[in-house]
C-alpha atoms as a PDB file:
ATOM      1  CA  UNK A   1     -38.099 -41.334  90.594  1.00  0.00           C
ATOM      2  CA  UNK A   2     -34.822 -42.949  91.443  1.00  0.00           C
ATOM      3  CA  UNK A   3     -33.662 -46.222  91.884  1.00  0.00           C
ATOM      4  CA  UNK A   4     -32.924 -47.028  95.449  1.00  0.00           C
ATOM      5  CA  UNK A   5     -30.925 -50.679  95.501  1.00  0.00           C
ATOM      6  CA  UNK A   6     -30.324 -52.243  98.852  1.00  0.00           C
ATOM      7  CA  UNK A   7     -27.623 -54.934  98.739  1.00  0.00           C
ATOM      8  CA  UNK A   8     -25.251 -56.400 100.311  1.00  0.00           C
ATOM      9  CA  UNK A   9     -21.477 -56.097  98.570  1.00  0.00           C
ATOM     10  CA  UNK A  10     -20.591 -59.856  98.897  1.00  0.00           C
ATOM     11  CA  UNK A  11     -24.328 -60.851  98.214  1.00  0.00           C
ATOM     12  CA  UNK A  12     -24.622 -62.935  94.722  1.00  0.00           C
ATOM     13  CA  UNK A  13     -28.212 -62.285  94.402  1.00  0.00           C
ATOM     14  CA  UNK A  14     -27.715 -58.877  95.125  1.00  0.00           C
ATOM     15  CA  UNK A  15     -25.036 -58.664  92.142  1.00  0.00           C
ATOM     16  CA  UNK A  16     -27.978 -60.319  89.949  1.00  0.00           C
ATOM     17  CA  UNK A  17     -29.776 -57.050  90.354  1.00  0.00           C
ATOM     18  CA  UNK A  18     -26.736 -54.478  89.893  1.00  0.00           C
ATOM     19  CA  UNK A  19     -25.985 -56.719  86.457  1.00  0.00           C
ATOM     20  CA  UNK A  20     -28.930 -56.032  85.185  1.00  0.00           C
ATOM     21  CA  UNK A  21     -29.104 -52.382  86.035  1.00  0.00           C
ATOM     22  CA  UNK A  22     -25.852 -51.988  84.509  1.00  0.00           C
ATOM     23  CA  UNK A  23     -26.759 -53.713  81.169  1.00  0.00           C
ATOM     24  CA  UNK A  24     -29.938 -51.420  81.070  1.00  0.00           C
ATOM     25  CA  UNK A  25     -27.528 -48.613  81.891  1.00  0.00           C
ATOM     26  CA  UNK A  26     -29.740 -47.157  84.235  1.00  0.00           C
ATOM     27  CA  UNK A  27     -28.341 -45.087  86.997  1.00  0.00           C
ATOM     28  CA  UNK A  28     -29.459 -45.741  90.730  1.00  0.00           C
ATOM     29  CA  UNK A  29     -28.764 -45.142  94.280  1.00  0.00           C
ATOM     30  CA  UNK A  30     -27.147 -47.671  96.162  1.00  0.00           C
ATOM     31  CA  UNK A  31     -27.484 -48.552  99.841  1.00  0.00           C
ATOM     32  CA  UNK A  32     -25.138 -51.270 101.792  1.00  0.00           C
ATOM     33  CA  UNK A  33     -27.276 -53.582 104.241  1.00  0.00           C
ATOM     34  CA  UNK A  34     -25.464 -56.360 105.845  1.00  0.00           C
ATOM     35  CA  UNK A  35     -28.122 -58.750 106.063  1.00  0.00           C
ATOM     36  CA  UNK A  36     -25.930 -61.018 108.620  1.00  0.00           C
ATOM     37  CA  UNK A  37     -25.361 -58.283 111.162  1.00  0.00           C
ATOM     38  CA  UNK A  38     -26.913 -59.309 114.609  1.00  0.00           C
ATOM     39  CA  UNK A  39     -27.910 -55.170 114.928  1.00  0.00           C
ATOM     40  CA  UNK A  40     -29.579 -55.445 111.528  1.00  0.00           C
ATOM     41  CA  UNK A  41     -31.768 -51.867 111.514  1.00  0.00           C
ATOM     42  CA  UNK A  42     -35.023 -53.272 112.609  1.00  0.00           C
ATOM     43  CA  UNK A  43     -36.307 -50.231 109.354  1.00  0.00           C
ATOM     44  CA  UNK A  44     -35.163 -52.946 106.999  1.00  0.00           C
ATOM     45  CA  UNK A  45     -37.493 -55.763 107.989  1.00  0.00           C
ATOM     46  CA  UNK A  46     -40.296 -53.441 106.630  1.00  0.00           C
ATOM     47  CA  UNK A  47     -39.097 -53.849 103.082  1.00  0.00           C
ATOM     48  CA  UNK A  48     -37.868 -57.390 103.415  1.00  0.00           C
ATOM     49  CA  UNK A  49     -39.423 -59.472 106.556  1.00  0.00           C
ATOM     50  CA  UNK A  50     -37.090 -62.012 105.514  1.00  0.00           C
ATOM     51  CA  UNK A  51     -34.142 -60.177 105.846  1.00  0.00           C
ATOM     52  CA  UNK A  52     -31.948 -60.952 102.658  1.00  0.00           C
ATOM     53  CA  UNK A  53     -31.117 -58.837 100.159  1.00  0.00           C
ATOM     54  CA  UNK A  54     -31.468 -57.313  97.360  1.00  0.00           C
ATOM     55  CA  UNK A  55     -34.959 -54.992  97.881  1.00  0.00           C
ATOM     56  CA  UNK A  56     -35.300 -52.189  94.875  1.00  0.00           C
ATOM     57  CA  UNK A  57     -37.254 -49.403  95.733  1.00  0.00           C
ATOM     58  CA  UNK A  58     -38.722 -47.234  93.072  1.00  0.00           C
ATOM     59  CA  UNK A  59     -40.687 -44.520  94.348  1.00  0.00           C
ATOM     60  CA  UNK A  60     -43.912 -46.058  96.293  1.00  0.00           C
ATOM     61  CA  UNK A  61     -43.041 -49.539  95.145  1.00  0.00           C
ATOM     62  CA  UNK A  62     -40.700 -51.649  97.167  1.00  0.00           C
ATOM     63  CA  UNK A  63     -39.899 -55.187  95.773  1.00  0.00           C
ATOM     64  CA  UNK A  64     -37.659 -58.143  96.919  1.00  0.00           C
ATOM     65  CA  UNK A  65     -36.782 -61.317  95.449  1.00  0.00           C
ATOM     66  CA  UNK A  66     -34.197 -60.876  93.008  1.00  0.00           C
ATOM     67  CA  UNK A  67     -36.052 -62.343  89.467  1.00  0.00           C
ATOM     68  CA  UNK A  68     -39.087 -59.975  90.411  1.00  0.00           C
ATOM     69  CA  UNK A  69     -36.771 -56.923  91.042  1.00  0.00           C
ATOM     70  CA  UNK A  70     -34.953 -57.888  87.521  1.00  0.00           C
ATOM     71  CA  UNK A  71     -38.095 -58.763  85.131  1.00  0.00           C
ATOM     72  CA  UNK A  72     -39.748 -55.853  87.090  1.00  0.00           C
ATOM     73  CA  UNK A  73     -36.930 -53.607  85.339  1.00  0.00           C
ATOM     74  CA  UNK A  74     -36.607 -55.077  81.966  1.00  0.00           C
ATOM     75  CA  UNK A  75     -40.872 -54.305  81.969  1.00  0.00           C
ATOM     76  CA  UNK A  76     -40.643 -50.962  82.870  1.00  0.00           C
ATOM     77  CA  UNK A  77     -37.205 -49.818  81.313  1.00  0.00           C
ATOM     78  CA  UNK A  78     -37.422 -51.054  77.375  1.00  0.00           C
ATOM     79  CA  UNK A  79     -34.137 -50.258  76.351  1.00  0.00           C
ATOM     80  CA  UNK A  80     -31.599 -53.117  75.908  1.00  0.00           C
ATOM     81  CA  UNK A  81     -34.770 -55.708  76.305  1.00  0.00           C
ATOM     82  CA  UNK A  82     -33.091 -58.313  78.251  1.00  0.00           C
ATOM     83  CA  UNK A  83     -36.029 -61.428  77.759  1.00  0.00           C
ATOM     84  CA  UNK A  84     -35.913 -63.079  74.353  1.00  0.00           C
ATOM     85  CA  UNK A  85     -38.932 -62.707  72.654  1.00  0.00           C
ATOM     86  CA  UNK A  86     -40.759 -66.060  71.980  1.00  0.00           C
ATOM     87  CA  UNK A  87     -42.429 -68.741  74.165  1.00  0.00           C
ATOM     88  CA  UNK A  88     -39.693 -71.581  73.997  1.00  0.00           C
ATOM     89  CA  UNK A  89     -36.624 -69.099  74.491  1.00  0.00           C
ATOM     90  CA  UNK A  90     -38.344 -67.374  77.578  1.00  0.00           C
ATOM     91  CA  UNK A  91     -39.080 -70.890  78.845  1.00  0.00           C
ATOM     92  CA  UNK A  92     -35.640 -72.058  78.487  1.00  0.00           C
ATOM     93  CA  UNK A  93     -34.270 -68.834  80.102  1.00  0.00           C
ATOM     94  CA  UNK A  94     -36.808 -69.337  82.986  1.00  0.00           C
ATOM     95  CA  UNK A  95     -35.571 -73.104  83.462  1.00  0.00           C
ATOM     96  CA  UNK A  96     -31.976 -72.221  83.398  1.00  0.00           C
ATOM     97  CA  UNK A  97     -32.621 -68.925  86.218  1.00  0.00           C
ATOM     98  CA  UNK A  98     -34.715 -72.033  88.448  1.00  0.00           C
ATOM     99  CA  UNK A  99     -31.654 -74.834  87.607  1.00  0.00           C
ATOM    100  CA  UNK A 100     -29.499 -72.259  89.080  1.00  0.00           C
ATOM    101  CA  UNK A 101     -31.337 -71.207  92.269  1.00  0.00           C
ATOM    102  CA  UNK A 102     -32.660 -74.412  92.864  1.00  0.00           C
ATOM    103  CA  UNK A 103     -29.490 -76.535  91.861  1.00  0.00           C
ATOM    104  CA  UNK A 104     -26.465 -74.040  91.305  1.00  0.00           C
ATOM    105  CA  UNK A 105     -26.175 -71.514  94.194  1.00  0.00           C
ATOM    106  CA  UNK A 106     -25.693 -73.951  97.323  1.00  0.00           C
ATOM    107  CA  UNK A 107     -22.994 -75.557  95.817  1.00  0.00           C
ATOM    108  CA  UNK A 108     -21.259 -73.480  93.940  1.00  0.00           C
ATOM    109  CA  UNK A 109     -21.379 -70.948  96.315  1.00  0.00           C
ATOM    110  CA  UNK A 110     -22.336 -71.537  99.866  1.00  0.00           C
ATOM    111  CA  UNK A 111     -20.413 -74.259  99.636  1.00  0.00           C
ATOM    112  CA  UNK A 112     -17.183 -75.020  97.016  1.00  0.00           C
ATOM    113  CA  UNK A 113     -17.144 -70.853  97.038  1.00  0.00           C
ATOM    114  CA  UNK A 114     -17.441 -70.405 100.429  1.00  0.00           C
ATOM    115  CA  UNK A 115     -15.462 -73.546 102.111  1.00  0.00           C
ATOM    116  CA  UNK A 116     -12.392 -71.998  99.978  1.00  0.00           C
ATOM    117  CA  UNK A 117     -12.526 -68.717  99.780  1.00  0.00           C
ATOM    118  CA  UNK A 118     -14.997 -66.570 102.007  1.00  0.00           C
ATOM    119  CA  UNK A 119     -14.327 -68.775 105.557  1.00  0.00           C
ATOM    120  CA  UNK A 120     -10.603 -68.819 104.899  1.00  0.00           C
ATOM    121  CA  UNK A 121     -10.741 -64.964 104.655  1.00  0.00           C
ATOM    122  CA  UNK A 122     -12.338 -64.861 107.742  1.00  0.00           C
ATOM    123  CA  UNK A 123      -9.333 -67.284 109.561  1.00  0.00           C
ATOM    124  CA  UNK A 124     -11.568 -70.692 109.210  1.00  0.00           C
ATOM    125  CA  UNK A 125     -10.247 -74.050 107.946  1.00  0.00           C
ATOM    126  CA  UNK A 126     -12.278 -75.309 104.797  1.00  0.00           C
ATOM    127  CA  UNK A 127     -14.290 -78.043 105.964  1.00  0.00           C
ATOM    128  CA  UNK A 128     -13.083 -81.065 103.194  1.00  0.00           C
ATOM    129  CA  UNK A 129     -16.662 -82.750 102.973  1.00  0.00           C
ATOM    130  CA  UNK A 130     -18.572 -79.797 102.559  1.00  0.00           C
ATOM    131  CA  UNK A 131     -16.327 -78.622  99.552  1.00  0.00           C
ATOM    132  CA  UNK A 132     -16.159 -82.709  98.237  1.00  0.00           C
ATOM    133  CA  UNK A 133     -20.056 -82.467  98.292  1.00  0.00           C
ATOM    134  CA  UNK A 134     -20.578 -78.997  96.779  1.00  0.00           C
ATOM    135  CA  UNK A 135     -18.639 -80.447  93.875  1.00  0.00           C
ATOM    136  CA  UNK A 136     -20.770 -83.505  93.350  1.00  0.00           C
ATOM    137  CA  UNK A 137     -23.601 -81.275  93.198  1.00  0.00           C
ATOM    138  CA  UNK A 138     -21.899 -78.600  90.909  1.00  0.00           C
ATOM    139  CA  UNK A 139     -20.981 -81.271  88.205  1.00  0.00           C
ATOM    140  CA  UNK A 140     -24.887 -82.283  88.133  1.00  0.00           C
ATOM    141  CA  UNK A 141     -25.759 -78.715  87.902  1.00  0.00           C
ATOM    142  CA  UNK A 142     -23.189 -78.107  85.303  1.00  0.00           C
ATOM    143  CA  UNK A 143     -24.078 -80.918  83.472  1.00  0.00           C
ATOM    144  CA  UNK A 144     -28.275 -79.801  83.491  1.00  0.00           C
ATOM    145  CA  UNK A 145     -27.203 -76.559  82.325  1.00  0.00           C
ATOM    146  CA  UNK A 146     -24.703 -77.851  79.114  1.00  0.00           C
ATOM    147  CA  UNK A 147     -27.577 -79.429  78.160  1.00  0.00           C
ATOM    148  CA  UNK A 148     -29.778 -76.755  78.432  1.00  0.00           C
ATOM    149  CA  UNK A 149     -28.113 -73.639  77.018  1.00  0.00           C
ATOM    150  CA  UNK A 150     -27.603 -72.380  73.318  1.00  0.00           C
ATOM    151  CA  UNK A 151     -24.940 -73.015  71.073  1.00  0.00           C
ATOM    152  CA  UNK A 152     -25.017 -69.415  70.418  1.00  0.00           C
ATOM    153  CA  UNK A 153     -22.862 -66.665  72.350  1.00  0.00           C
ATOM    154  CA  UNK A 154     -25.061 -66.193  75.079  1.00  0.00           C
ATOM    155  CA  UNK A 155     -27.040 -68.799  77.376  1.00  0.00           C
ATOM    156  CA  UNK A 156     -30.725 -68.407  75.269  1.00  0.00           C
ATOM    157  CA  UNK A 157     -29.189 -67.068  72.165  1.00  0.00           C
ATOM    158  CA  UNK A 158     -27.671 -64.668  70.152  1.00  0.00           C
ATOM    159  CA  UNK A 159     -28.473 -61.665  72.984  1.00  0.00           C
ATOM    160  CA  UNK A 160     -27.719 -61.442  76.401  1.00  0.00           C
ATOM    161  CA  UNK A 161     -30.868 -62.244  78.758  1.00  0.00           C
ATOM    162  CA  UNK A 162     -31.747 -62.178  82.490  1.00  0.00           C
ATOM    163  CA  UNK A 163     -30.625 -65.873  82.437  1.00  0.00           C
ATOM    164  CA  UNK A 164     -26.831 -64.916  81.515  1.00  0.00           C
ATOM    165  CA  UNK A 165     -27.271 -62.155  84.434  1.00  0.00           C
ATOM    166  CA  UNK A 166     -28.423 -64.859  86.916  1.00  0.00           C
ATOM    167  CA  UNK A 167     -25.658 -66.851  86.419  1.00  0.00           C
ATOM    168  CA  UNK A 168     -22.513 -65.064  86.158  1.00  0.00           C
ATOM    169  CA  UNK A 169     -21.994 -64.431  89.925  1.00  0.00           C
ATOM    170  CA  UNK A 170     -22.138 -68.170  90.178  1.00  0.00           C
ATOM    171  CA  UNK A 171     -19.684 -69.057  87.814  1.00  0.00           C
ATOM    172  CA  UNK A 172     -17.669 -66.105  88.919  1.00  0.00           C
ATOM    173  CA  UNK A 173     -17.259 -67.179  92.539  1.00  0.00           C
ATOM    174  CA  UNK A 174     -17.196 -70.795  91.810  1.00  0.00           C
ATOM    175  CA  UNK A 175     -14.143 -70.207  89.240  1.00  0.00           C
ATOM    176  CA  UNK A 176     -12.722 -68.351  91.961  1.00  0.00           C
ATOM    177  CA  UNK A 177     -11.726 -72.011  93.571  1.00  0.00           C
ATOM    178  CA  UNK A 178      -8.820 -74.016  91.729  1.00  0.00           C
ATOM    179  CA  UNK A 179     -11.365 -76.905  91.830  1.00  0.00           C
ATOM    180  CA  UNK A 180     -14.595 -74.956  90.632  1.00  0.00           C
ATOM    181  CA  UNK A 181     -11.917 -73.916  86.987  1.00  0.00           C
ATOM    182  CA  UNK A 182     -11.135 -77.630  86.726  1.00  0.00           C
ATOM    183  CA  UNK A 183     -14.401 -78.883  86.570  1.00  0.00           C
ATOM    184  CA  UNK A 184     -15.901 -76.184  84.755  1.00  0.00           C
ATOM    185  CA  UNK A 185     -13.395 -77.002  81.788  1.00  0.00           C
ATOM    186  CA  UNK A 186     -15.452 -80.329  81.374  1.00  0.00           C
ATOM    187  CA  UNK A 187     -18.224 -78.847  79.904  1.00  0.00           C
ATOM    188  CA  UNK A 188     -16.923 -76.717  76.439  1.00  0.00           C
ATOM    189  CA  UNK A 189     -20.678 -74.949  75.940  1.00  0.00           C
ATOM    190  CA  UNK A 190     -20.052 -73.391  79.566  1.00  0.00           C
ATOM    191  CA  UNK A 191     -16.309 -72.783  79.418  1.00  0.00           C
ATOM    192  CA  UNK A 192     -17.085 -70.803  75.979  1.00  0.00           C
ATOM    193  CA  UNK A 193     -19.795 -69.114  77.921  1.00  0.00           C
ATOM    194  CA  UNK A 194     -17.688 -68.100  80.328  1.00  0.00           C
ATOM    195  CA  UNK A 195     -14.622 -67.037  78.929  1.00  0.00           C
ATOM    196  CA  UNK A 196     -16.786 -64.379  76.810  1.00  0.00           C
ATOM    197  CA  UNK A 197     -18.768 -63.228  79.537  1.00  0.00           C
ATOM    198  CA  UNK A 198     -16.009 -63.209  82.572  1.00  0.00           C
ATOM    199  CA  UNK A 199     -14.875 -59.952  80.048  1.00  0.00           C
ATOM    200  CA  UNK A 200     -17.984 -58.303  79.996  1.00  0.00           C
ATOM    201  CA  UNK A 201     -18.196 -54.848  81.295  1.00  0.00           C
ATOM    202  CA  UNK A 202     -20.998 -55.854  83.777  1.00  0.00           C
ATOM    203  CA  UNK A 203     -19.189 -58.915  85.475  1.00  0.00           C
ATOM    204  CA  UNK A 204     -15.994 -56.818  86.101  1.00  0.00           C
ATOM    205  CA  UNK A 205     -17.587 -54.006  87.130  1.00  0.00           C
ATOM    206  CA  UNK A 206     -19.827 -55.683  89.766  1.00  0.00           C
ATOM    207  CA  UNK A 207     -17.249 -57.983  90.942  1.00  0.00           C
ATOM    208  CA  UNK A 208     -16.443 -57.617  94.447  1.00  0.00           C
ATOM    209  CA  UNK A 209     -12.792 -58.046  96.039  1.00  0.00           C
ATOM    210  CA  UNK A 210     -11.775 -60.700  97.691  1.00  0.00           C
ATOM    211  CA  UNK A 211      -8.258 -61.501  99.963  1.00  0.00           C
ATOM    212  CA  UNK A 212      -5.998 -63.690  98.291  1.00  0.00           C
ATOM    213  CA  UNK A 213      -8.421 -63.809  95.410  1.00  0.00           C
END
């Protein structure tokens, strides 16, 4: 049965998915949906009534919501495991994936990420107090997650984990901004983090380009 992935190329949650697929090395069909477009193929709203992406498809199964399509392949692919094993490191990799959707992913990237580099691409000023705001919000985010993470290589550990996936399009956009480097150099358990990971085969290999980027 093959893989069907329907994403979006720009999409960060979408990249969540193709991170992990590519750390499973697992081979899948990919299909472009812009979930934005006002003639959005009225088709897709059957596997996503919500209209966002990603949606995996795996023969008769059809899933959205991007940590069900990701635990949903580290359960039924078990190579290259990618949940620690243990109670207490699979809660701390749940709290960091929530920290970041909950916390991380307006403000780094709808809004630092966003105000400075996707709306200027598109011919749009950056609006100042949106970007002055996102940053607030980023340093508290930043500041949850040095608290949170390991002082090992990887977010929950020695090995990489769904929670490293979840947050390096975050990071990666954010760091994309001159402001989002700055402040990420004030917190040393991140900037390691980061300037391992940034070189990983699966962030450069999902990263999508970007004018003037």
């Amino acid at each position: 049965m093959d893989l069907i992935l329907h994403s979006f190329y720009r999409s960060a949650y979408g990249r969540i998915a193709e991170i992990v697929l590519a750390e499973k090395e697992l081979s899948f069909v990919r299909k472009e949906i812009n979930p934005f477009a006002e003639d959005l193929n009225k088709e897709y709203l059957k596997l996503h009534p919500f209209a966002r992406v990603p949606v995996l498809q795996h023969g008769s199964l059809t899933l959205y919501e991007t940590n069900v399509i990701t635990e949903y392949l580290d359960d039924c692919f078990s190579n290259s495991a990618l949940r620690p094993v243990g109670p207490e490191s699979r809660a701390k990799m749940r709290q960091i994936v929530a920290v970041i959707d909950n916390y991380g992913y307006w403000p780094m990237v709808r809004q630092v990420f966003s105000e400075r580099i996707s709306r200027p691409s598109e011919g749009f000023l950056s609006n100042e107090e949106v970007v002055a705001e996102g940053l607030a919000e980023s340093a508290r985010t930043l500041a949850a997650l040095e608290e949170i993470i390991s002082e090992e290589e990887f977010l929950v550990g020695p090995a990489f984990s769904l929670a490293d996936a979840h947050l390096i399009p975050m990071i990666d956009y954010f760091c994309m901004t001159t402001e989002g480097k700055q402040l990420l150099a004030s917190y040393p358990k991140l900037s390691d983090w980061w300037a391992s990971i940034e070189k990983r085969p699966c962030t450069i290999n999902t990263r999508p380009d970007w004018p003037n980027v």
